[in-house]
Protein backbone atom coordinates (compact mmCIF):
# COMPACT_ATOMS: atom_id res chain seq x y z
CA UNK A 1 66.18 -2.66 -13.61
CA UNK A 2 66.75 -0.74 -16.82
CA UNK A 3 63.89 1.05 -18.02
CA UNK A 4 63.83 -0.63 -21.44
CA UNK A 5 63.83 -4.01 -19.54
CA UNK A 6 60.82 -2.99 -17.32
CA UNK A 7 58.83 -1.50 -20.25
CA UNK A 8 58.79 -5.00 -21.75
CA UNK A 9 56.83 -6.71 -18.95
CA UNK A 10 53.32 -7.99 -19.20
CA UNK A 11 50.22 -6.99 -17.44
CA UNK A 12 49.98 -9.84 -15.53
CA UNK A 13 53.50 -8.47 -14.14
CA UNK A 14 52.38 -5.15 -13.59
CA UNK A 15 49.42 -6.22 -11.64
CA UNK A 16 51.57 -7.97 -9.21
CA UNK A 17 53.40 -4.94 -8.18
CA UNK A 18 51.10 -2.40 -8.38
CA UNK A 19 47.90 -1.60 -8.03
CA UNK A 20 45.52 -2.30 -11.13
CA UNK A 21 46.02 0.59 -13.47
CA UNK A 22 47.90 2.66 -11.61
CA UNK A 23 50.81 3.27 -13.70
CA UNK A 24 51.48 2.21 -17.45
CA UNK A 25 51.73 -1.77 -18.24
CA UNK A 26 55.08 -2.33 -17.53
CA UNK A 27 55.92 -0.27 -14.72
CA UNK A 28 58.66 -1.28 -12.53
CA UNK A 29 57.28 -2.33 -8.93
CA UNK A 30 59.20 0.11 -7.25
CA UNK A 31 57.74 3.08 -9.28
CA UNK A 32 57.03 4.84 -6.28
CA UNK A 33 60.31 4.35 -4.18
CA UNK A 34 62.21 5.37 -7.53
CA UNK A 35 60.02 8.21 -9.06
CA UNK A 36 57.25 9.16 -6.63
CA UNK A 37 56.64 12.49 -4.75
CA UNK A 38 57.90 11.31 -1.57
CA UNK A 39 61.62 10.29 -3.68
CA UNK A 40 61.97 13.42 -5.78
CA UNK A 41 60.03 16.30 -4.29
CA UNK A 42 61.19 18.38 -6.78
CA UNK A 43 60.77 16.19 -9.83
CA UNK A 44 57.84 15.13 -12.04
CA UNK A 45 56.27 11.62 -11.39
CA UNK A 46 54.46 10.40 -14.29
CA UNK A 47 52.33 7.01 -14.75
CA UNK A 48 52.93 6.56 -18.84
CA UNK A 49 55.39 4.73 -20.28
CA UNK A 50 58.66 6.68 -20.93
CA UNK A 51 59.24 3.76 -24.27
CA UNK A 52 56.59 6.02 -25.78
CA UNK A 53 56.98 9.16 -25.01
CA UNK A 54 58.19 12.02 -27.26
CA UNK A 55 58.40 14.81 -25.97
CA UNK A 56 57.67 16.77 -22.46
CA UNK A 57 58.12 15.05 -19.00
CA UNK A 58 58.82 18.76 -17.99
CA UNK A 59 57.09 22.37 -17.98
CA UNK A 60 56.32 24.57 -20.60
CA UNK A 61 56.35 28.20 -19.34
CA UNK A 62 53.16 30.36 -20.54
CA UNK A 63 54.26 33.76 -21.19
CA UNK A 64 52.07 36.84 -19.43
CA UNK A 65 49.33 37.94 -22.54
CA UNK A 66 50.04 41.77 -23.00
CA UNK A 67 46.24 42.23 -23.65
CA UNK A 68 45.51 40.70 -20.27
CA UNK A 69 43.92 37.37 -21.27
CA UNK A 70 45.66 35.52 -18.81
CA UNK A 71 45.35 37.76 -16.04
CA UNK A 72 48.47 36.98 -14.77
CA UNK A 73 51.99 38.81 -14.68
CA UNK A 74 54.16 36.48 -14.09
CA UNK A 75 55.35 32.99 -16.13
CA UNK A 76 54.32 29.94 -14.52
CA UNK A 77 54.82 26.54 -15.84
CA UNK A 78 52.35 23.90 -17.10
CA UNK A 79 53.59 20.21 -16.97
CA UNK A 80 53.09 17.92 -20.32
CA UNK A 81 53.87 15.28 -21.79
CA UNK A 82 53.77 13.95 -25.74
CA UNK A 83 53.22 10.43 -26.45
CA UNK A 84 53.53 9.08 -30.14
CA UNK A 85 54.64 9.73 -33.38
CA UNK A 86 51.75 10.04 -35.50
CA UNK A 87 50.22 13.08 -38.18
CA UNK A 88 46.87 12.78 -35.83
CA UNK A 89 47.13 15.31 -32.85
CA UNK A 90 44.77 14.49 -29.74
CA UNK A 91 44.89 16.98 -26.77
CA UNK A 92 43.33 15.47 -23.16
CA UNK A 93 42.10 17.71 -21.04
CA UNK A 94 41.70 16.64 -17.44
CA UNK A 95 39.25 17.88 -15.38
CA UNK A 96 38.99 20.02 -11.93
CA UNK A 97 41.93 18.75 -9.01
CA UNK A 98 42.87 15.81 -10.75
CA UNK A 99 46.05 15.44 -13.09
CA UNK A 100 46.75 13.83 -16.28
CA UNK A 101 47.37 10.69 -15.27
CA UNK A 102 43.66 10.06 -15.24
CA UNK A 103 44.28 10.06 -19.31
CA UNK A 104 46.27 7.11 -18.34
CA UNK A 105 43.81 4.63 -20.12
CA UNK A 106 43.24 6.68 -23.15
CA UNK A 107 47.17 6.98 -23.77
CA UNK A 108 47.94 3.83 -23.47
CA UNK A 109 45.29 2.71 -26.16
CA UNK A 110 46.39 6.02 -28.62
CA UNK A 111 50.13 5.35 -27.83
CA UNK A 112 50.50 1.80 -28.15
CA UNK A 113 53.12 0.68 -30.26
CA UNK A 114 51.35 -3.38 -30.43
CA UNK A 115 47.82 -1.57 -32.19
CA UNK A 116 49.98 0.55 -34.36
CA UNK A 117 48.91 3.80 -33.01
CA UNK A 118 52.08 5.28 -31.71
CA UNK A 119 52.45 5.81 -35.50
CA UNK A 120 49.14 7.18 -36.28
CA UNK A 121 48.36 9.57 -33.08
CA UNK A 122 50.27 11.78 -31.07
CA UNK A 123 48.91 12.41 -28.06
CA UNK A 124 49.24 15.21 -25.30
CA UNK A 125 48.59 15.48 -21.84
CA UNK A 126 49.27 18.40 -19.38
CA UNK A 127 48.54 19.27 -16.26
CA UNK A 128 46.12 22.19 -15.51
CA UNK A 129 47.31 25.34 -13.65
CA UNK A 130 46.99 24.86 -9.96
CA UNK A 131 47.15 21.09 -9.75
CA UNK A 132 49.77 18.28 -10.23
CA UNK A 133 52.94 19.25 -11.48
CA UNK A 134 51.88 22.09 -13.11
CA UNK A 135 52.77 25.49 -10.72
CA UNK A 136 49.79 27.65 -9.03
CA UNK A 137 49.90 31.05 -10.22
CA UNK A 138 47.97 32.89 -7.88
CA UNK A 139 44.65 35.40 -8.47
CA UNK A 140 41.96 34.39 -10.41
CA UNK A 141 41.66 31.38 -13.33
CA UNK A 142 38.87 31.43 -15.70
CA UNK A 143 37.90 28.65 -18.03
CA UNK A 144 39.20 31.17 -21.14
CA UNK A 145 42.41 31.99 -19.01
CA UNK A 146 42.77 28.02 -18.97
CA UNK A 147 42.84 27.53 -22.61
CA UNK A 148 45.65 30.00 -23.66
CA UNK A 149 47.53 28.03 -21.69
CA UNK A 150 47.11 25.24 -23.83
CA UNK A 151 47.33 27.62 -27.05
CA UNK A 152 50.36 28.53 -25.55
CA UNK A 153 51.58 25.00 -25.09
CA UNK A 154 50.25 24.03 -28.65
CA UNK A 155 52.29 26.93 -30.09
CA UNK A 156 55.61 25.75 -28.79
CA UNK A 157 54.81 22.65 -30.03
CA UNK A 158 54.01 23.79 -33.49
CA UNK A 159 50.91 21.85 -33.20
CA UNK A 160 48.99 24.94 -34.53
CA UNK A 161 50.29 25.68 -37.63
CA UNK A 162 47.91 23.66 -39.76
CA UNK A 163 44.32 24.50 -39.58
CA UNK A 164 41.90 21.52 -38.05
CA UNK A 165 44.75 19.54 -37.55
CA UNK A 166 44.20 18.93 -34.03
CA UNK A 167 41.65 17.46 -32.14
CA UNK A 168 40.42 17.92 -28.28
CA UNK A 169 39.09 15.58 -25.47
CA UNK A 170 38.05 17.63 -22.57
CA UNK A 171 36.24 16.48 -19.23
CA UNK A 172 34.66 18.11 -17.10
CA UNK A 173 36.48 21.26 -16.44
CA UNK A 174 38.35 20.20 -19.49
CA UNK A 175 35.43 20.04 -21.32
CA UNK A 176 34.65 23.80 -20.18
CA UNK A 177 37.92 24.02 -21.63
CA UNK A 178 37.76 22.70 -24.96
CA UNK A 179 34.29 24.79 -25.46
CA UNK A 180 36.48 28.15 -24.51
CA UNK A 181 39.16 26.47 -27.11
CA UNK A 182 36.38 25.93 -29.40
CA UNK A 183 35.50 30.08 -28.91
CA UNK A 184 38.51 31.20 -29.23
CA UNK A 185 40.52 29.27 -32.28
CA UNK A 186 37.84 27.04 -33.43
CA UNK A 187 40.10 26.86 -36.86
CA UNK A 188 42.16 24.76 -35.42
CA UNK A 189 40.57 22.03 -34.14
CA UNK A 190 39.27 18.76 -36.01
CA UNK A 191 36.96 17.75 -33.53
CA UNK A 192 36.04 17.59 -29.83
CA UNK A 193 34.77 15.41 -27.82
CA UNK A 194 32.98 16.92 -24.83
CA UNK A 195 32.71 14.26 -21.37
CA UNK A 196 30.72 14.80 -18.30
CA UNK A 197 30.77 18.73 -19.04
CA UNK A 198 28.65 21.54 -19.15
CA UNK A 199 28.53 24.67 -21.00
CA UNK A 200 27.94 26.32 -17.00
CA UNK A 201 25.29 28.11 -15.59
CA UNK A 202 22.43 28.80 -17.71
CA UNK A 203 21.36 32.50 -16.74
CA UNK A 204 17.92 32.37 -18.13
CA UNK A 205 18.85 29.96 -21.28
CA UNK A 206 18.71 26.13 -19.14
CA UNK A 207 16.73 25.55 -16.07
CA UNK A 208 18.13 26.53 -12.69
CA UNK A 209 18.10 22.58 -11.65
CA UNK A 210 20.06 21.50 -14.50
CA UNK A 211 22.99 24.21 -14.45
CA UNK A 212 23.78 24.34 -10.67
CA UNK A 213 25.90 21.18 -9.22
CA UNK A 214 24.06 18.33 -7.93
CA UNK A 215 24.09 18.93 -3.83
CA UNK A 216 25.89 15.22 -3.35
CA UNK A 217 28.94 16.55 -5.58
CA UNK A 218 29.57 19.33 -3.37
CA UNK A 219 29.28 18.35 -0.53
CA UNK A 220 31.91 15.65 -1.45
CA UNK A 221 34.36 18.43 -2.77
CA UNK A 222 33.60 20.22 0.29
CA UNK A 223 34.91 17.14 2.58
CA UNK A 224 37.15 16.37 0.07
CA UNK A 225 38.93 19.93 0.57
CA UNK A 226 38.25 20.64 4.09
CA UNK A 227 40.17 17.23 4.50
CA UNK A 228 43.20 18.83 2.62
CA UNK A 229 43.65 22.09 3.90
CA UNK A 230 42.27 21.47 7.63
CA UNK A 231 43.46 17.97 8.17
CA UNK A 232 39.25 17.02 9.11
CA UNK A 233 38.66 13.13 8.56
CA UNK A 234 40.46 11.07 7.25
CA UNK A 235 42.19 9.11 3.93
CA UNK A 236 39.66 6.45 3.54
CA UNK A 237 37.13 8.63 4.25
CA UNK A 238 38.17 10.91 1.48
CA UNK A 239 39.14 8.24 -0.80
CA UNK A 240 35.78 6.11 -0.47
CA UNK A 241 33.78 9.17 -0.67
CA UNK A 242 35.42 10.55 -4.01
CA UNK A 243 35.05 7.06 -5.60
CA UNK A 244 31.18 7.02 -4.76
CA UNK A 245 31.34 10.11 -6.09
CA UNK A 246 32.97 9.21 -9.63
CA UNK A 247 31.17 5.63 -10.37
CA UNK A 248 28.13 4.19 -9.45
CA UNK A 249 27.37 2.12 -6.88
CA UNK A 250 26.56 -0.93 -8.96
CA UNK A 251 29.67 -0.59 -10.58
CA UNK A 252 31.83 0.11 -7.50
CA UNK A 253 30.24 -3.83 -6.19
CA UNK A 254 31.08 -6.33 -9.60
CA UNK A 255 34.26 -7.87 -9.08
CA UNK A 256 37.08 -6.40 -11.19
CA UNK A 257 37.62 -8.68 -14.27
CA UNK A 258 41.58 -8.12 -14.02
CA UNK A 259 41.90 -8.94 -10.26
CA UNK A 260 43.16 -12.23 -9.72
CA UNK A 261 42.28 -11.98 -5.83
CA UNK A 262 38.52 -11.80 -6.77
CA UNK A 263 37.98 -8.14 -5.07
CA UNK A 264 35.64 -5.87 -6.18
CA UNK A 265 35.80 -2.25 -8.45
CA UNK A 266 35.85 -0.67 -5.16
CA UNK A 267 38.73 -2.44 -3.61
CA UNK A 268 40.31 -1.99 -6.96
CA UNK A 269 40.34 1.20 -7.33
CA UNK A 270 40.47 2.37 -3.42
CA UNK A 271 43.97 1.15 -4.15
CA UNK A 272 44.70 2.61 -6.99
CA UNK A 273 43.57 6.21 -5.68
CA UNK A 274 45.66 5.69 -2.82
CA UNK A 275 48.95 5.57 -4.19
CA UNK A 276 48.04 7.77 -6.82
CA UNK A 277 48.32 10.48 -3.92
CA UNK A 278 51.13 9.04 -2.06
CA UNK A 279 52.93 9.19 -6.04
CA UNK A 280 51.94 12.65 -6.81
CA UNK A 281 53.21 15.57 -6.27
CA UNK A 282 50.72 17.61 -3.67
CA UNK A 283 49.09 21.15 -4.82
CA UNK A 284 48.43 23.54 -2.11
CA UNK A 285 44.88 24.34 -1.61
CA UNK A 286 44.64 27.86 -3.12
CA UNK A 287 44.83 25.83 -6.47
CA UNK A 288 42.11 23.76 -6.32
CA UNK A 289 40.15 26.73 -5.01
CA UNK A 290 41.11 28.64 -7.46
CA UNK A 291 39.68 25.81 -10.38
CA UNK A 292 36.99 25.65 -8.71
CA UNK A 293 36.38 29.42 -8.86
CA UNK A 294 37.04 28.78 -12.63
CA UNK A 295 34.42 26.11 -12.75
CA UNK A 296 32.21 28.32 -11.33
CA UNK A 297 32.31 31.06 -13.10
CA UNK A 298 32.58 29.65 -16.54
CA UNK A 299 29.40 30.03 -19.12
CA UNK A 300 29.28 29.62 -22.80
CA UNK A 301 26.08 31.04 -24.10
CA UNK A 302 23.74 29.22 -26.32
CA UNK A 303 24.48 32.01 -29.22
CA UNK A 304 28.27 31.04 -28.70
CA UNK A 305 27.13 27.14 -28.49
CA UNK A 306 25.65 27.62 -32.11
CA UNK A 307 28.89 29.52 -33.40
CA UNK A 308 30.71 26.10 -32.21
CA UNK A 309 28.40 23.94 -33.98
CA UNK A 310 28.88 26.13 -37.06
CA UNK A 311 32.71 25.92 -37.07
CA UNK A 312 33.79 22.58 -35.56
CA UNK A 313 33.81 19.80 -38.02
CA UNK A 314 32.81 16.79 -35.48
CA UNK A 315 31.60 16.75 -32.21
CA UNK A 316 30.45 14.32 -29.64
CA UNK A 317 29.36 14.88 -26.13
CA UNK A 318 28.99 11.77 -23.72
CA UNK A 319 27.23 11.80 -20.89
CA UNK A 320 26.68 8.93 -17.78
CA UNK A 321 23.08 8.99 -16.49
CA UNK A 322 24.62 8.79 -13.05
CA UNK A 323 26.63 11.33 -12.77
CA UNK A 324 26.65 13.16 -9.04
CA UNK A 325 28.58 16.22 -9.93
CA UNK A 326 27.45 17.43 -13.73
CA UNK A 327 23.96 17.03 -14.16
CA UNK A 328 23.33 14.96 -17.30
CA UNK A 329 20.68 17.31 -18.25
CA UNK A 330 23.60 19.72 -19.36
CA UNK A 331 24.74 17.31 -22.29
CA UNK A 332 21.00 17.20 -23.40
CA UNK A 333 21.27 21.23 -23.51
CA UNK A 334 24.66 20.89 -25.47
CA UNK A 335 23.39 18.69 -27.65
CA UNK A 336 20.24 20.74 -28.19
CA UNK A 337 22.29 23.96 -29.07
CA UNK A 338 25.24 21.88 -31.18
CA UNK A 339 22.89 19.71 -33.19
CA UNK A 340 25.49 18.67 -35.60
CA UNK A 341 26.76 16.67 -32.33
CA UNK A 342 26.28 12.60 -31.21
CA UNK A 343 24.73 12.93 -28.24
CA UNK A 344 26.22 9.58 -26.10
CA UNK A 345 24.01 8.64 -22.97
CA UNK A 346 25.86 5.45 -20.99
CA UNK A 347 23.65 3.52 -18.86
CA UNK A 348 24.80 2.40 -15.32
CA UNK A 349 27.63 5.17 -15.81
CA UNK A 350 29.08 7.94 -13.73
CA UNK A 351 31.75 11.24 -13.91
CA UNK A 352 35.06 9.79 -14.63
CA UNK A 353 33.43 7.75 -17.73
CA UNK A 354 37.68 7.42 -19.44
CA UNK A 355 37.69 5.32 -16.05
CA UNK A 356 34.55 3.89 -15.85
CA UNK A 357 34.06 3.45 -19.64
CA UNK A 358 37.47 2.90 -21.38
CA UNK A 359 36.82 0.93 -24.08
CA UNK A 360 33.54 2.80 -25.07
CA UNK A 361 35.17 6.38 -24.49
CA UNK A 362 38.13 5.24 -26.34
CA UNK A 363 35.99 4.22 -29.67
CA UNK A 364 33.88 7.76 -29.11
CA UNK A 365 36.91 9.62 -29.48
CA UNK A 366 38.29 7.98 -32.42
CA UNK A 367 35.32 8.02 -34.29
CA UNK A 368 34.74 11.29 -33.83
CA UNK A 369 38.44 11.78 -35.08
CA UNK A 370 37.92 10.32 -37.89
CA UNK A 371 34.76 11.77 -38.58
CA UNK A 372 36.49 15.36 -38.00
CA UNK A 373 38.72 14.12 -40.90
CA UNK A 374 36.48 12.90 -43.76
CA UNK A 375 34.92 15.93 -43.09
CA UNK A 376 37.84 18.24 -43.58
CA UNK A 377 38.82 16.52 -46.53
CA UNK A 378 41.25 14.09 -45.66
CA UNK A 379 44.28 13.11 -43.84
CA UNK A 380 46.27 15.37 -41.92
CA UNK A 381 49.50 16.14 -43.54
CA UNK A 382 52.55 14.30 -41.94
């Protein structure tokens, strides 16, 4: 089957094949077989539709910073991809050992050419360092080292050339991410939306409670990676305990409106998880830890958190109010500290709210967009 040909099939299709929103609507039932880890060990799997896609689908190499901002000597490559055509630049940024194809929903919304937005966004997503097809450079990461990588990315791009003409979607460790971004070269950015994130531990300026994990998230991550680099338990285990993890349990239970078997979110979504990881390629452990040392680590002061509301045009934080691994207490702090922001607080809602939450996520971020735009002046130049 010609890739034009399966790019022009309908959902319905696509849910016969594969699992529900696995890969793009459109995808070929023998995605896997023909572009999955276990075909091309050495290639790049990717869930989004190659019909919109222009540019990427391999890595950009970020160069070793002279001043030591990277802390790294060596090049190592970050995997992206571009989708669209438009003067409106959105950057995802995926959170901690997970890759961009958890943007899947948010691209094909901002990169579909039936709503016309192919033409009015382009959108990228990349891998972080250490996970998916992105390389592990080893030593430390930081949350700061994290974002000149995507400077670095943007550069090649020549995203970065006009001032706020770019706009960033971070969550969880992305978030962290788009807050260093927002430190570092807050002129460029039009907005950012902040999702499930925290501005990390508080040191004296949020209480102890609020700024350390909740103890069901890691003790999760803790299975969850003693399961990878020991072999302990086993891949339902793993796979049911990260989706309790991500969504709520109410959610998990309601049938799944697209299903036509009648099976619930869980069942859903067990599946789609599942051959997620047998499509993928597989990180070795050291670069999860190392993200997670990143995570760790990672603070943005409420001094630095007024600087941000002082520069950045737009900015909306989102929250679920049953989240099990970022306390939702940390948006209230951002919020408190960035008071220019929208402070969103989702009922019923958990971590992986561009999952959980498309629709509502999807309307945040475009808002916010465009509110990052009237308040600039205008419309990008294209």
């Amino acid at each position: 089957m010609s890739s034009s040909a399966s790019v022009q099939k309908d959902a319905a299709t696509t849910a016969a094949l594969l699992p529900i929103g696995a890969a793009y609507v459109g995808a070929p039932g023998d995605l896997l077989e023909n572009e999955g880890f276990t075909s091309k060990p050495n290639g790049f799997p990717s869930v989004f539709n190659p019909a919109t896609r222009t540019a990427g689908g391999d890595l950009h190499t970020v160069q070793p910073d002279t001043s030591g901002k990277t802390l790294k000597k060596k090049p190592f490559g970050i995997y992206y991809e571009v989708h669209g055509k438009g003067p409106i630049k959105i950057v995802f940024l995926m959170g901690l050992a997970n890759s961009c194809a958890g943007w899947l929903p948010q691209i094909e919304y901002f990169s579909n050419p039936k709503n016309g937005n192919t033409d009015k966004y382009s959108t990228l997503v990349y891998d972080q360092r250490g996970y998916g097809c992105s390389q592990v450079p080893s030593g430390r990461y930081r949350t700061s080292d994290m974002g000149h990588d995507v400077l670095s990315l943007l550069k090649e791009l020549k995203w970065t050339e006009q001032p706020g003409q770019v706009h960033l979607v971070g969550v969880s460790m992305g978030g962290m991410i788009t807050l260093e971004l927002a430190k570092i070269a807050p002129e460029l950015w039009g907005s950012i939306t902040l999702i499930s994130t925290t501005s990390g531990q508080g040191l004296g300026e949020k209480e102890l409670a609020v700024g350390l994990p909740p103890l069901r998230g890691v003790s999760v991550i803790a299975q969850v990676i003693g399961t990878t680099m020991f072999g302990i338990g086993d891949q339902k285990a793993r796979v049911t305990n990260v989706l309790e993890l991500l969504f709520p349990d109410v959610w998990l239970s309601e049938k799944h409106p697209e299903d036509p078997k009648g099976r619930t979110r869980r069942e859903v979504m067990y599946d789609v998880f599942v051959w997620r990881f047998k499509y993928s390629r597989r990180a070795p452990p050291s670069g999860i830890l190392s993200q997670i040392a990143a995570v760790t680590t990672h603070r943005v002061t409420n001094a630095q958190l007024a600087k941000i509301n002082a520069d950045i045009s737009a900015i909306s934080i989102v929250t679920g109010d049953e989240d099990h691994l970022v306390n939702p207490g940390n948006s209230i702090h951002l919020a408190k500290n960035m008071p220019k922001a929208r402070l969103v607080q989702m009922k019923q809602s958990g971590h992986a709210l561009p999952l959980q939450r498309v629709d509502q996520v999807n309307a945040i971020v475009e808002e916010t967009i465009q509110l990052g735009i009237e308040r600039s002046g205008g419309q990008p130049k294209i």
